[in-house]
Every structure is written in structure tokens, then in C-alpha cells.
Protein backbone atom coordinates (compact mmCIF):
# COMPACT_ATOMS: atom_id res chain seq x y z
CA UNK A 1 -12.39 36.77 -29.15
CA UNK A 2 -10.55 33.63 -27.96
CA UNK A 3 -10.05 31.11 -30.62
CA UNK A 4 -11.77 27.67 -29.49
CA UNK A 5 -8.61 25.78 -31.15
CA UNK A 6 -4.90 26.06 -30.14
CA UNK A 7 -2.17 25.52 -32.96
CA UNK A 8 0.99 24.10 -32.29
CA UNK A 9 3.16 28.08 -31.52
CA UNK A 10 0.21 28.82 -28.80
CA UNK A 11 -0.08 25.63 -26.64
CA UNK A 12 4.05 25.91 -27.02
CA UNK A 13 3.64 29.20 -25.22
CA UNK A 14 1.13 28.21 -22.91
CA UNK A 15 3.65 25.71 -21.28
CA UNK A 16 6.72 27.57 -21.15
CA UNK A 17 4.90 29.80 -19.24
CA UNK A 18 3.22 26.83 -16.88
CA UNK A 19 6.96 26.01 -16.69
CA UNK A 20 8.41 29.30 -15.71
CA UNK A 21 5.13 30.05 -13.33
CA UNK A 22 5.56 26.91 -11.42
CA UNK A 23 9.07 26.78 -10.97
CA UNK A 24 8.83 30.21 -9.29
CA UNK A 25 11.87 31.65 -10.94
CA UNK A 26 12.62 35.25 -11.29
CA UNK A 27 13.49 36.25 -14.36
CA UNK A 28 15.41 38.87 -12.90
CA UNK A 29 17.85 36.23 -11.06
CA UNK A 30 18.11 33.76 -13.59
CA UNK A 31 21.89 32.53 -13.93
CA UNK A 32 23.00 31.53 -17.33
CA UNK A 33 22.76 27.48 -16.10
CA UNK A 34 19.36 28.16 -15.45
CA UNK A 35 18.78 29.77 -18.38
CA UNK A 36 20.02 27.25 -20.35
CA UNK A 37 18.32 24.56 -18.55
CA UNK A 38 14.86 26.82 -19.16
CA UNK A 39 15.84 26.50 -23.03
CA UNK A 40 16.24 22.89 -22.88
CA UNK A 41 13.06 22.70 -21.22
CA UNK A 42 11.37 24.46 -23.87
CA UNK A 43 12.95 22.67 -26.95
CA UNK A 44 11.66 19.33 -24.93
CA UNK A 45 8.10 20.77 -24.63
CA UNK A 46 8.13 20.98 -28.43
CA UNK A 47 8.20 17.34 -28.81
CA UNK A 48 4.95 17.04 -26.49
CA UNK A 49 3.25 19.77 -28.18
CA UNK A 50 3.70 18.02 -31.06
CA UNK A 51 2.31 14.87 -29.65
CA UNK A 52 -0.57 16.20 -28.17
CA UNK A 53 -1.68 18.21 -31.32
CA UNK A 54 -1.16 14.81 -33.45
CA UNK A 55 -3.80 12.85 -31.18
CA UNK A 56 -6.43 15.88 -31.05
CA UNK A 57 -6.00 15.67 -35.10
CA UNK A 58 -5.87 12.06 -35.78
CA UNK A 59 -7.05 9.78 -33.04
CA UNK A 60 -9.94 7.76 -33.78
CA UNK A 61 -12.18 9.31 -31.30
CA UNK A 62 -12.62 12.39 -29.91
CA UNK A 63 -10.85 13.30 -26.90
CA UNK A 64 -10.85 15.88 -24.08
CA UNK A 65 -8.44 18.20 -23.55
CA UNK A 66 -8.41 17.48 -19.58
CA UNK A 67 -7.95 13.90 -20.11
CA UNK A 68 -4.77 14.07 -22.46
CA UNK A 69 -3.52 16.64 -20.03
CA UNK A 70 -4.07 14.04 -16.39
CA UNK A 71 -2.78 11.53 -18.53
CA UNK A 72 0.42 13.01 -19.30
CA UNK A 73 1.04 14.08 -15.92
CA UNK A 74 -0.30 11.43 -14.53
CA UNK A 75 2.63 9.26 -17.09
CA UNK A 76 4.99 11.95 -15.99
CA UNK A 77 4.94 11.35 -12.41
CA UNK A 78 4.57 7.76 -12.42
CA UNK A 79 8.19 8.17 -13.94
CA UNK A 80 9.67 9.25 -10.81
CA UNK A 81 9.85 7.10 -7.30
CA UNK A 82 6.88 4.93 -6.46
CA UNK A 83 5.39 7.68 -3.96
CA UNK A 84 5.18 10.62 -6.11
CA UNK A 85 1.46 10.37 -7.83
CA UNK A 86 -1.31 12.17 -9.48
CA UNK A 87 -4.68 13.32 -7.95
CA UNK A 88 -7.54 13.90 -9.53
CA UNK A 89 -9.83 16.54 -7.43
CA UNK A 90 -11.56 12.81 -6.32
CA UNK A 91 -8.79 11.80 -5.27
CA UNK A 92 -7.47 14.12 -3.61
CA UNK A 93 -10.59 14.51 -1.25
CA UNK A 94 -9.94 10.77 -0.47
CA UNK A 95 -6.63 11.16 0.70
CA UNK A 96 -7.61 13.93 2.69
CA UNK A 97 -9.72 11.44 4.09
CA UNK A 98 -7.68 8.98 5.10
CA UNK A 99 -5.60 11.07 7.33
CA UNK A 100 -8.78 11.28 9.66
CA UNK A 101 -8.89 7.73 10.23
CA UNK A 102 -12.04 6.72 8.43
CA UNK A 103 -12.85 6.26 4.88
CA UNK A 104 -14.67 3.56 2.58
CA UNK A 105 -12.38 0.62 1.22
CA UNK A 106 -11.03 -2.75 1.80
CA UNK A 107 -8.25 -1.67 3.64
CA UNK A 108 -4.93 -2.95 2.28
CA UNK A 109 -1.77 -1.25 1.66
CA UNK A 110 0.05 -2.02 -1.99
CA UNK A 111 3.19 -1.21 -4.42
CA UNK A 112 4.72 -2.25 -6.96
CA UNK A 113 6.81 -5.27 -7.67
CA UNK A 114 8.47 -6.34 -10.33
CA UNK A 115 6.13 -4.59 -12.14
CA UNK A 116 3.07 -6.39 -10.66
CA UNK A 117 0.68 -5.11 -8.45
CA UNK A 118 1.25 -6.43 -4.89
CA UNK A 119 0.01 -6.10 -1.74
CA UNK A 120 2.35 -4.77 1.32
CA UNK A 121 0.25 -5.43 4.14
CA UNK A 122 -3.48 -5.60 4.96
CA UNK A 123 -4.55 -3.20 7.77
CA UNK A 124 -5.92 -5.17 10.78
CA UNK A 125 -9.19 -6.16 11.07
CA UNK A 126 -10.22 -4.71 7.97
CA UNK A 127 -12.35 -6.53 4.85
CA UNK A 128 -9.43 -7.48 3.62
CA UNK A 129 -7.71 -8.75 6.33
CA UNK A 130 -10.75 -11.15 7.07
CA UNK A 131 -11.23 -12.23 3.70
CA UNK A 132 -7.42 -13.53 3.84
CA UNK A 133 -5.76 -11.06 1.68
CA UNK A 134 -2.24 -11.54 2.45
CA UNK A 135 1.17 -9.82 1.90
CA UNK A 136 2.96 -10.85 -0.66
CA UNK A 137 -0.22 -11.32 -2.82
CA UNK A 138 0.19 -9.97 -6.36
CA UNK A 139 -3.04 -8.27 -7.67
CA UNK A 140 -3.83 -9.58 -11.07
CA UNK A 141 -7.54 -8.01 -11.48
CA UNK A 142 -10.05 -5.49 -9.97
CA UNK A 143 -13.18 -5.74 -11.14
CA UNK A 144 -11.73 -8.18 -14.08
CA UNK A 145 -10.12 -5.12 -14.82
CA UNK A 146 -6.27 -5.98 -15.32
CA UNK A 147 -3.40 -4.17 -12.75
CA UNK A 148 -0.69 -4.23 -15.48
CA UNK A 149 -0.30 -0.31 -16.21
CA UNK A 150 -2.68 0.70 -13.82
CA UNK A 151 -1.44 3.20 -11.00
CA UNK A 152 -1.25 3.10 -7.48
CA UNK A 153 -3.53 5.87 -6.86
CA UNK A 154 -6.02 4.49 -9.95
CA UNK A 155 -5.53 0.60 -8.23
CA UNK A 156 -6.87 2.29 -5.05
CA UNK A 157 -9.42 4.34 -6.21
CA UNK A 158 -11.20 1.33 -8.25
CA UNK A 159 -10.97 -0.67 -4.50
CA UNK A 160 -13.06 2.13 -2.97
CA UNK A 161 -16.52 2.45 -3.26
CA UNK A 162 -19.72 2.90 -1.46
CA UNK A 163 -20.02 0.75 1.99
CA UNK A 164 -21.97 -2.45 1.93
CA UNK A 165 -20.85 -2.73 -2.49
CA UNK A 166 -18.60 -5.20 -3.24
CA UNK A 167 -15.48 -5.35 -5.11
CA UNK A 168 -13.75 -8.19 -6.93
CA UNK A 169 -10.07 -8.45 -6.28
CA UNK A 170 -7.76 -11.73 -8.47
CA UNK A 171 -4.98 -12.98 -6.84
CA UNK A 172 -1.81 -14.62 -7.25
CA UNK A 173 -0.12 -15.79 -4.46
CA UNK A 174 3.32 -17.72 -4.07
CA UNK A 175 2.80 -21.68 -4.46
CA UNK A 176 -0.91 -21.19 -6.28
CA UNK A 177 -0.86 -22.75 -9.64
CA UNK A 178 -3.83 -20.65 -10.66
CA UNK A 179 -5.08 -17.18 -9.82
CA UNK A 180 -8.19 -16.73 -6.95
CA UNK A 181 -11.07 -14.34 -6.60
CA UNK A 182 -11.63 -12.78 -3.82
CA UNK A 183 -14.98 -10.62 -3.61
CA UNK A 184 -14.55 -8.40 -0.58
CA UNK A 185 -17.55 -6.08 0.80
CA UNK A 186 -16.34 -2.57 1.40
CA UNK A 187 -16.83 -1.12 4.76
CA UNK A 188 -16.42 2.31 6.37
CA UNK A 189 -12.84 1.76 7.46
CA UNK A 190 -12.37 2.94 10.85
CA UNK A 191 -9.09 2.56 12.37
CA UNK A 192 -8.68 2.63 16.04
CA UNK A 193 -5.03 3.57 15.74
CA UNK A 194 -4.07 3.04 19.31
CA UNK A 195 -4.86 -0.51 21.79
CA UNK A 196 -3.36 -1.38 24.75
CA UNK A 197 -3.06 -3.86 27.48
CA UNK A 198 -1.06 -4.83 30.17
CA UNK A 199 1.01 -8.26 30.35
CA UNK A 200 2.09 -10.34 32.92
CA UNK A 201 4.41 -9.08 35.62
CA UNK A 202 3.22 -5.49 35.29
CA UNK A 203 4.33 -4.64 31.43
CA UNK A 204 2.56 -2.12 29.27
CA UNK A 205 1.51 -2.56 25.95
CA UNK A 206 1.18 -0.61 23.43
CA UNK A 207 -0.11 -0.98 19.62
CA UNK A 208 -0.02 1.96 17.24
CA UNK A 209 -1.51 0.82 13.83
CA UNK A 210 -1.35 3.46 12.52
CA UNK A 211 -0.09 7.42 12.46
CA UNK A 212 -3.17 9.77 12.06
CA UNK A 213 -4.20 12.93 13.65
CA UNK A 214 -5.41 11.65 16.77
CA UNK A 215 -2.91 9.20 17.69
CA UNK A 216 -1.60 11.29 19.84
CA UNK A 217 -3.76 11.94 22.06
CA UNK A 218 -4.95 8.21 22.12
CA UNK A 219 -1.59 7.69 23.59
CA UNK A 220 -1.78 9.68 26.08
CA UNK A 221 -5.20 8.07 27.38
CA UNK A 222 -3.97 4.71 26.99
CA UNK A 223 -0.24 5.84 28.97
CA UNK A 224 -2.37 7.36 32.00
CA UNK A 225 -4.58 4.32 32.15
CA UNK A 226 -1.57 2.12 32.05
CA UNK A 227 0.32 4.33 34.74
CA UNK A 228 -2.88 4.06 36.92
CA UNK A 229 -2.66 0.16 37.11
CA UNK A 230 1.17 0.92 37.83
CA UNK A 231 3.72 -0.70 34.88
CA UNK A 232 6.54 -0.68 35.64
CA UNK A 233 7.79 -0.68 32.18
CA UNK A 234 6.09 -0.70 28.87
CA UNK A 235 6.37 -2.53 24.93
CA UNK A 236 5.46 0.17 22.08
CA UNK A 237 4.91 -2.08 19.26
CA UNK A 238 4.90 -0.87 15.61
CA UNK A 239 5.48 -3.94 13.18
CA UNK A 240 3.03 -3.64 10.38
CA UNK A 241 2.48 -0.02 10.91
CA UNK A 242 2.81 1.42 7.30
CA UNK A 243 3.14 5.03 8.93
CA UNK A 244 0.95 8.43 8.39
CA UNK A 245 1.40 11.84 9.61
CA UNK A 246 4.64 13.23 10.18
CA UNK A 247 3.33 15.31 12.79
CA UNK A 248 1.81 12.51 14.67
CA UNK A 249 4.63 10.77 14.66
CA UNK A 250 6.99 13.77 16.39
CA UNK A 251 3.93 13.85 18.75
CA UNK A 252 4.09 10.54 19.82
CA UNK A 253 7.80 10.58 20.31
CA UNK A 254 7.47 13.20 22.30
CA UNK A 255 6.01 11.21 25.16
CA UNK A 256 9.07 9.59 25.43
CA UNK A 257 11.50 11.77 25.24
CA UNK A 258 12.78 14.72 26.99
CA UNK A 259 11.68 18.16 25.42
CA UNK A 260 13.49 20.03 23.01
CA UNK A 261 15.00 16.36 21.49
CA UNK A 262 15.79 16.00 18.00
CA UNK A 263 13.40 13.86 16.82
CA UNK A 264 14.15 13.51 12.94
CA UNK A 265 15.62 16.34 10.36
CA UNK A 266 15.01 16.34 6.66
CA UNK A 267 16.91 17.02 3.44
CA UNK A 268 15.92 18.58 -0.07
CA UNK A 269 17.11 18.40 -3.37
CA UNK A 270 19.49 21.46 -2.20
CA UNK A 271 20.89 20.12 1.07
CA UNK A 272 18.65 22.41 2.87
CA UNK A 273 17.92 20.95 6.32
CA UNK A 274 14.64 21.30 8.12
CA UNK A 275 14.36 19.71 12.12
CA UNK A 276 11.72 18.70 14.27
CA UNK A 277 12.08 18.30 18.04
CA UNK A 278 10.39 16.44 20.68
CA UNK A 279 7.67 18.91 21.53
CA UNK A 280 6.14 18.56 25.30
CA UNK A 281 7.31 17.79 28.65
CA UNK A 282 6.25 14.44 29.75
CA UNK A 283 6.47 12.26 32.76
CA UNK A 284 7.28 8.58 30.27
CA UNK A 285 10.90 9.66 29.94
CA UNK A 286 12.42 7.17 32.22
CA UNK A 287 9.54 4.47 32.00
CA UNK A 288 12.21 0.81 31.28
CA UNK A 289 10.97 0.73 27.49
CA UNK A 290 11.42 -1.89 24.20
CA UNK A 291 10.28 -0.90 20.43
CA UNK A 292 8.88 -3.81 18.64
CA UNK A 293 9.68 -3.28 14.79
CA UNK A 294 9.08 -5.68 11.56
CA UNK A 295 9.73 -5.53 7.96
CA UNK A 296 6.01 -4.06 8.04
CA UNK A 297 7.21 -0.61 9.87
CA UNK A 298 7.61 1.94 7.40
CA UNK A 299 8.02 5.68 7.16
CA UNK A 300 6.42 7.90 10.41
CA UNK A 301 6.77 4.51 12.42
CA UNK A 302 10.97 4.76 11.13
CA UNK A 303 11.06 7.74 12.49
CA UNK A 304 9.76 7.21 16.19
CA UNK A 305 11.62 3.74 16.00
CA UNK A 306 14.45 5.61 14.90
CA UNK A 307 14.76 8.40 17.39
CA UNK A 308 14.25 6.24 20.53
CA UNK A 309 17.03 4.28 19.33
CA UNK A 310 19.55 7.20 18.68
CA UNK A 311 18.83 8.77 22.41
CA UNK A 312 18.99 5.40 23.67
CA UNK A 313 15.50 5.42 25.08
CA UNK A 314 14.45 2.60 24.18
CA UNK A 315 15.98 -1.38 23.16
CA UNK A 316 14.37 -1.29 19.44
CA UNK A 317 13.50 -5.51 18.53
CA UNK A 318 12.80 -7.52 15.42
CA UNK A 319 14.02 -7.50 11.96
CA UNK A 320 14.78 -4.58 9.68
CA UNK A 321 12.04 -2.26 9.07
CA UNK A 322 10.63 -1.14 5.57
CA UNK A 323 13.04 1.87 4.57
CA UNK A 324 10.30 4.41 3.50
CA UNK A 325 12.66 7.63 4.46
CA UNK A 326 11.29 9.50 1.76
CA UNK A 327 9.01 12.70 2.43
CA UNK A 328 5.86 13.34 0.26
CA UNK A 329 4.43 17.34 -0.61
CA UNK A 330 1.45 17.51 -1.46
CA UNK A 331 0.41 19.96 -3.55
CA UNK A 332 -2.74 21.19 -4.72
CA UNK A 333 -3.26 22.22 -8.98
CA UNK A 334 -5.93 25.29 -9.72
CA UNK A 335 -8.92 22.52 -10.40
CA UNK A 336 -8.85 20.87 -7.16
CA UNK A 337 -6.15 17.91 -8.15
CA UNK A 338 -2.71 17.73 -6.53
CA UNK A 339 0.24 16.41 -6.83
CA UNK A 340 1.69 14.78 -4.46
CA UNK A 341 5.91 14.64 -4.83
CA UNK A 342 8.69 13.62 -3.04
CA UNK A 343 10.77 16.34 -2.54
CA UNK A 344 12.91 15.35 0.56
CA UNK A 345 14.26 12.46 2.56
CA UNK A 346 14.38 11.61 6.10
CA UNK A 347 17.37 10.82 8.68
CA UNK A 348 17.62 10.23 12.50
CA UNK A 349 19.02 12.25 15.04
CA UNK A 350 22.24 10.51 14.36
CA UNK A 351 21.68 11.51 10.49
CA UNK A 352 21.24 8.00 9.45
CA UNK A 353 19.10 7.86 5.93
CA UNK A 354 15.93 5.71 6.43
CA UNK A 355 15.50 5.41 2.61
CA UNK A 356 15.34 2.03 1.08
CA UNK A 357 17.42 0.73 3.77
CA UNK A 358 15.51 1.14 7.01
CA UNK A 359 15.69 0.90 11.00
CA UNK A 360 18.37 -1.50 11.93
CA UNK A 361 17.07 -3.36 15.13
CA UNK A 362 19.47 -3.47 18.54
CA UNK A 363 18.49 -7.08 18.88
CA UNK A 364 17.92 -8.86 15.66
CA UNK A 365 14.69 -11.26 16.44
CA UNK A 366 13.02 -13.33 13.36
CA UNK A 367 9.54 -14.60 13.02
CA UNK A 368 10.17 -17.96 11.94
CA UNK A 369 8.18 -20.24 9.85
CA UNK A 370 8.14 -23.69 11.64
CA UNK A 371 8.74 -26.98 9.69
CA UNK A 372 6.32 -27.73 7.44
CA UNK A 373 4.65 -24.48 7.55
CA UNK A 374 4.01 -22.08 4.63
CA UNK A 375 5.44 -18.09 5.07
CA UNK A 376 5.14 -15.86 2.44
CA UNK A 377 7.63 -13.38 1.27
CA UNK A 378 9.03 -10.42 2.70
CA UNK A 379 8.75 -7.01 0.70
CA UNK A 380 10.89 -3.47 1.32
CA UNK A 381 11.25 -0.35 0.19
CA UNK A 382 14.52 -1.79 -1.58
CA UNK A 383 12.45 -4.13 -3.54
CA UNK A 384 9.48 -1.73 -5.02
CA UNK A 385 10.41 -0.32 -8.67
CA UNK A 386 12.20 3.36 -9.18
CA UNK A 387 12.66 3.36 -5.40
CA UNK A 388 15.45 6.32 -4.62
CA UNK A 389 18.41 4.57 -3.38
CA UNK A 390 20.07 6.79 -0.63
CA UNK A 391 24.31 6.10 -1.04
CA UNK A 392 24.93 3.14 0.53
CA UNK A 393 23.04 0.51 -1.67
CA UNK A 394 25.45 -0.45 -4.28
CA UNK A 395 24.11 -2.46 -7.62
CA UNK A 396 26.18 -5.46 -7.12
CA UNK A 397 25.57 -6.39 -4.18
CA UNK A 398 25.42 -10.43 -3.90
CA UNK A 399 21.50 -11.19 -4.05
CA UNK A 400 20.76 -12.47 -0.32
CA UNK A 401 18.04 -15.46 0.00
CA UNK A 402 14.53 -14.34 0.26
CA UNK A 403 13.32 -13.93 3.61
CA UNK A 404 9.99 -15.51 4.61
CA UNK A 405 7.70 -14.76 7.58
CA UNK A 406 4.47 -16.59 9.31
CA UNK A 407 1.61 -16.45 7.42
CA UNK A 408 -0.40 -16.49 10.64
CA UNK A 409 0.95 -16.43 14.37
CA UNK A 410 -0.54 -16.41 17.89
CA UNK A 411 0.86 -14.48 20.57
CA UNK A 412 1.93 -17.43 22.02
CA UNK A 413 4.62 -17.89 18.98
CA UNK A 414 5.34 -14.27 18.44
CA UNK A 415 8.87 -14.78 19.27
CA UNK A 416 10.01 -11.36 18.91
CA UNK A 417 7.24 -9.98 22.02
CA UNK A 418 8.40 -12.77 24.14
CA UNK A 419 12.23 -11.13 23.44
CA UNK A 420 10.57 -8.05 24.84
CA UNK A 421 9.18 -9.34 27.19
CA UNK A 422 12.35 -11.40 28.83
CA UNK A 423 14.16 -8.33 28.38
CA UNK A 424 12.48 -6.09 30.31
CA UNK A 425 11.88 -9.20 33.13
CA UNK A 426 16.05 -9.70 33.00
CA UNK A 427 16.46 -5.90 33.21
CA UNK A 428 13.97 -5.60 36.45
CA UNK A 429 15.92 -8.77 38.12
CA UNK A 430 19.55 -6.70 37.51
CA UNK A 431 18.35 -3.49 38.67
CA UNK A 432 17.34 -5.32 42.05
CA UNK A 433 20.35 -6.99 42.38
CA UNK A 434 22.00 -5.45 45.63
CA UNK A 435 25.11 -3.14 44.22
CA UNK A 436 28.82 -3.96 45.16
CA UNK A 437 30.23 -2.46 48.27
């Protein structure tokens, strides 16, 4: 018969072996470094072991087993970069969620700053973004609940809820004396990841907000309705496009490019290199074509950025991009949680890291804040905590000013599309000009 309590020698065992199990070694093949680092391992598990059996013995209340357990993995990974995270099985089916393009939230995308809860970006035309939630806004309170401590995945989780309920969200923002409430009504969020229109002297345009499973193919049926009205060259714009799927993003790359192109490669802990190539023939290839890209491009939107830029496709415009080169496993756990773990980083074709440092643009174009205008603050990759740095960042760096952007702006003063735009109008008016004899 199993014993209903574990002593101190048997919960010992039962996490060497967790250890060994899901580190897939062999004991066959271990070397005597790994063997080593196996015994430091399990002279370190002794020390949790010990804590865990002190607060099953003495803490005030009684406590579940599964919650000390999420708890200290949940403290564990929260130790490592600021996109590794814990899932519970709720989770988890959230997330899974999201990648579809539709789930129930508020719809804003947040990290961590100086150890603050803070909001990256809210997604476009989302509760949120109506009820004036801006980036830069530090998140004090949910539900009266206080941030400090609280994980990303938890801070997102306690934001969710059933449509048409309504969530209370406390904010600081830069230049308010006192925190706000904001009580936001959760909708089903549906993003429409793909819009287009055509501009004035025959110029696509394209907006991807966002990478999900059917982007692709949203493309495509925006591209053929644009090449039916006959552009005659085209704007893909991705500022403020916090990224998505991987595969989605290769996909979408490959309308531009030639088959067989090397879109992006990746590197593990081990140096191990994994690449992805364009992936279709397409008739886009040659279409005259400019990138729009902000600090608000991050991660799958890097990577397209980043490619059309190395094959010199495309004229990539705006400021610096976000720098979220990192690549996230998920994994699932026996009870329907996951982990999800960063266990590789991403570089262009020309094998320049996107981590922390980003997309550099081939024409550097600001949005300015006018005189007498408020902006708020620009955040990065660089500036979230534990973020990996990738070799070039070095800690004494001089501290550059902080860089402010619009807090609102109409098309009409979105500098960096009217860049495009001229661009593509000078490059029509040279390729007409009649060629020397």
C-alpha cells in the first residue's frame, strides 16, 4: 500500500528522477561533467525538499500539494527571461486560443519594467484601445488586486473573463500625479489580422496586425484584390505588430520573395542551427515595395522585416523595432499545464541577432511629438527585466535620452507613411526617366 505522506528521502527520490526523466539523458552516455552536474543537481534539490516538507509541517494552513508544486515552478521560471512562463492546464487552453485569432479579453499587450507592470501596446480597436489604455502605462491594480509580484501569464489571466463582465484596471501614467481607474468591458477579441487599401497614385497598402494562422492566406486575398485594381507598387506596414506564429510569418514572406529564400535560421543553447526558407512561388517578387517598422514591431514581424531587408526586397522605414529575437517551446506537463521556454534565438539571413537589439531601419524616420504636445515613452526588448542580451549590448554603455512618440496621430501626420510614400513616387519618376545613350 502507498503511504499517503512522503518523508524527506522519498520526495528526494521522486525529483532526481523528474530530473533525470526530463532531461532525457541516458545513463548509459553520461560523461563524467554530466555526471557531476547531475550530482550537483541533486545536492540542490535537497535544499527544496527541505523547504517544501517545512511548509507542509508548519504553515499555518493547510496546503495542497499541487499548489506548492505550480508555485515553485511557476517562481522557477519567472527566474529566467521575461518570455519563459508557467501554464496552468487554463492557461494553456487560452493561449492555444489566441493563436486562432479570437479569444475573450481587453486586448493589450504587457511586460515588465522596472519591475512594474506596464503595458507595451494596446491591440487596435480593442476595449482597451477605446477606453484609452496607452503604452507606456504602468499597471498598478486589477481588480484592486496589486501587479507587484504578480506574473505575466497570472496579470493576463485575471484581465480575461467572460464577454460583456467587466474588469477594473489602475493606472499610472507618465505626468499623472495620481493613479486612474479604468473599468473596461471584455469583449470576444477578434482580430482581423490583415486590412488593406490603396493610396493615391496607385500604391498598395497593407496592414498586418498581427501573425496568426490565417494571415496568410488573408494576404493573399488582399494582394490579388490589390493587383486587380493594378498597383504599381505596394507599403507592407507592421509598426505595432507584437508578432505571433513563426510559421505565419515565413508564410507571409514568402509572397515576397523568390522560393527556396532563407527566410530566418535559429540557434540553441548548443549552436545547433535550424532554417526556414521562403516556401511558394509567387508572382509579388518584383512588385517596387517599402516595410513600415516602429518600436512596436516585435518578434515574427522582425523576422519578415528582417528578411526583406537582407535580400534587398524591400526599403524597410521608421525607427528601430522591438528586439524580441528570442524563440519560445512550448511544452506540455502530464496534467494538461505547459511550459512554455525559450530555448533558442533568432537571426536574419545575414545572421544578424534580433534579440534585445532589433531591426535596424534603411531610412531612419521618427514620429515626432509637435510642440506642446504630450508623447509617451518608448519601451524595447532592451528595457524589460532579465531580458537575454545577445553579444553586442555592453553594460556601460552611456544611457541615451528617452525617446518619446505621439500619443495619438492622423494619417495626415504619420510622417514615416508619407516617407513611403515619396519614396516609392521618387522611385516611379527615376525609373521613367529616359536612360543615357
Amino acid at each position: 500500500m502507498v503511504k499517503k505522506m512522503l518523508n524527506k528521502k522519498s520526495i528526494l527520490i521522486l525529483f532526481v528522477i523528474f530530473a533525470v526523466a526530463t532531461a532525457g539523458v541516458s545513463v548509459g552516455r553520461l560523461t563524467v561533467s554530466s555526471v557531476n552536474a547531475e550530482a550537483d543537481l541533486y545536492e540542490e534539490l535537497k535544499l527544496f525538499s527541505e523547504a517544501i516538507s517545512l511548509v507542509r509541517k508548519n504553515y499555518v494552513e493547510d496546503v495542497k500539494p499541487k499548489d506548492l508544486i505550480y508555485g515553485s515552478i511557476k517562481g522557477m521560471v519567472s527566474s529566467l527571461d521575461p518570455h519563459s512562463s508557467f501554464m496552468t492546464p487554463e492557461q494553456y487552453k487560452e493561449m492555444q486560443v489566441d493563436t486562432k485569432g479570437e479569444f475573450g479579453g481587453v486586448g493589450i499587450q504587457i511586460g515588465m519594467k522596472d519591475g512594474m507592470l506596464t503595458v507595451i501596446a494596446p491591440i487596435e480597436d480593442t476595449p482597451a484601445y477605446k477606453a484609452g489604455i496607452k503604452a507606456g502605462d504602468r499597471i498598478i491594480k486589477i481588480n484592486n488586486e496589486f501587479t507587484k509580484d504578480m506574473s505575466l501569464q497570472d496579470a493576463v489571466s485575471k484581465m480575461r473573463g467572460v464577454p460583456s463582465s467587466t474588469v477594473k484596471i489602475t493606472i499610472l501614467r507618465e505626468g499623472w500625479k495620481e493613479t486612474r481607474d479604468f473599468t473596461i468591458t471584455r469583449e470576444i477579441i477578434k482580430i482581423k489580422s490583415v486590412r488593406s487599401k490603396i493610396l493615391n497614385d496607385g500604391i498598395g497598402y497593407i496592414k498586418i496586425n498581427q501573425f496568426q494562422e490565417q494571415t496568410s492566406a488573408d494576404l493573399a486575398q488582399a494582394m490579388n484584390k490589390l493587383i486587380q485594381d493594378n498597383v504599381n507598387s505596394l507599403i507592407l506596414d507592421l509598426r505595432n505588430n507584437p508578432g505571433g506564429l513563426l510559421n505565419s510569418a515565413i508564410d507571409v514572406s514568402s509572397h515576397f520573395l523568390p522560393s527556396g529564400k532563407l527566410v530566418v535560421f535559429i540557434k540553441d543553447k548548443k549552436g545547433e542551427k535550424v532554417e526556414y526558407r521562403s516556401n511558394k512561388a509567387n508572382g509579388n517578387a518584383t512588385l517596387p515595395m517599402v516595410v513600415l517598422v516602429n518600436q512596436g514591431s516585435s518578434s515574427a514581424s522582425e523576422i519578415v522585416a528582417g528578411a526583406l531587408k537582407d535580400w534587398n526586397r524591400a526599403v524597410v522605414i521608421g525607427t528601430q523595432t522591438f528586439g524580441k529575437g528570442s524563440v519560445q517551446s512550448v511544452v506540455p506537463l502530464t496534467d494538461g499545464s505547459a511550459l512554455k521556454l525559450t530555448t533558442a534565438k533568432y537571426f536574419t539571413p545575414k545572421g544578424t541577432s534580433i534579440q534585445s537589439t532589433g531591426i535596424t531601419p534603411d531610412i531612419l524616420v521618427k514620429a515626432e511629438v509637435k510642440n506642446g504636445e504630450k508623447g509617451r515613452p518608448v519601451i524595447r526588448e532592451k528595457d524589460l527585466e532579465r531580458h537575454l542580451k545577445n553579444g553586442e549590448e555592453t553594460e556601460d554603455k552611456p544611457t541615451e535620452p528617452e525617446e518619446m512618440i505621439p500619443i495619438e496621430m492622423d494619417e495626415k501626420d504619420d510622417t514615416q507613411l508619407q516617407r513611403a510614400i515619396d519614396l516609392l513616387k521618387t522611385w516611379r519618376v527615376f525609373k521613367e526617366l529616359p536612360k543615357a545613350s
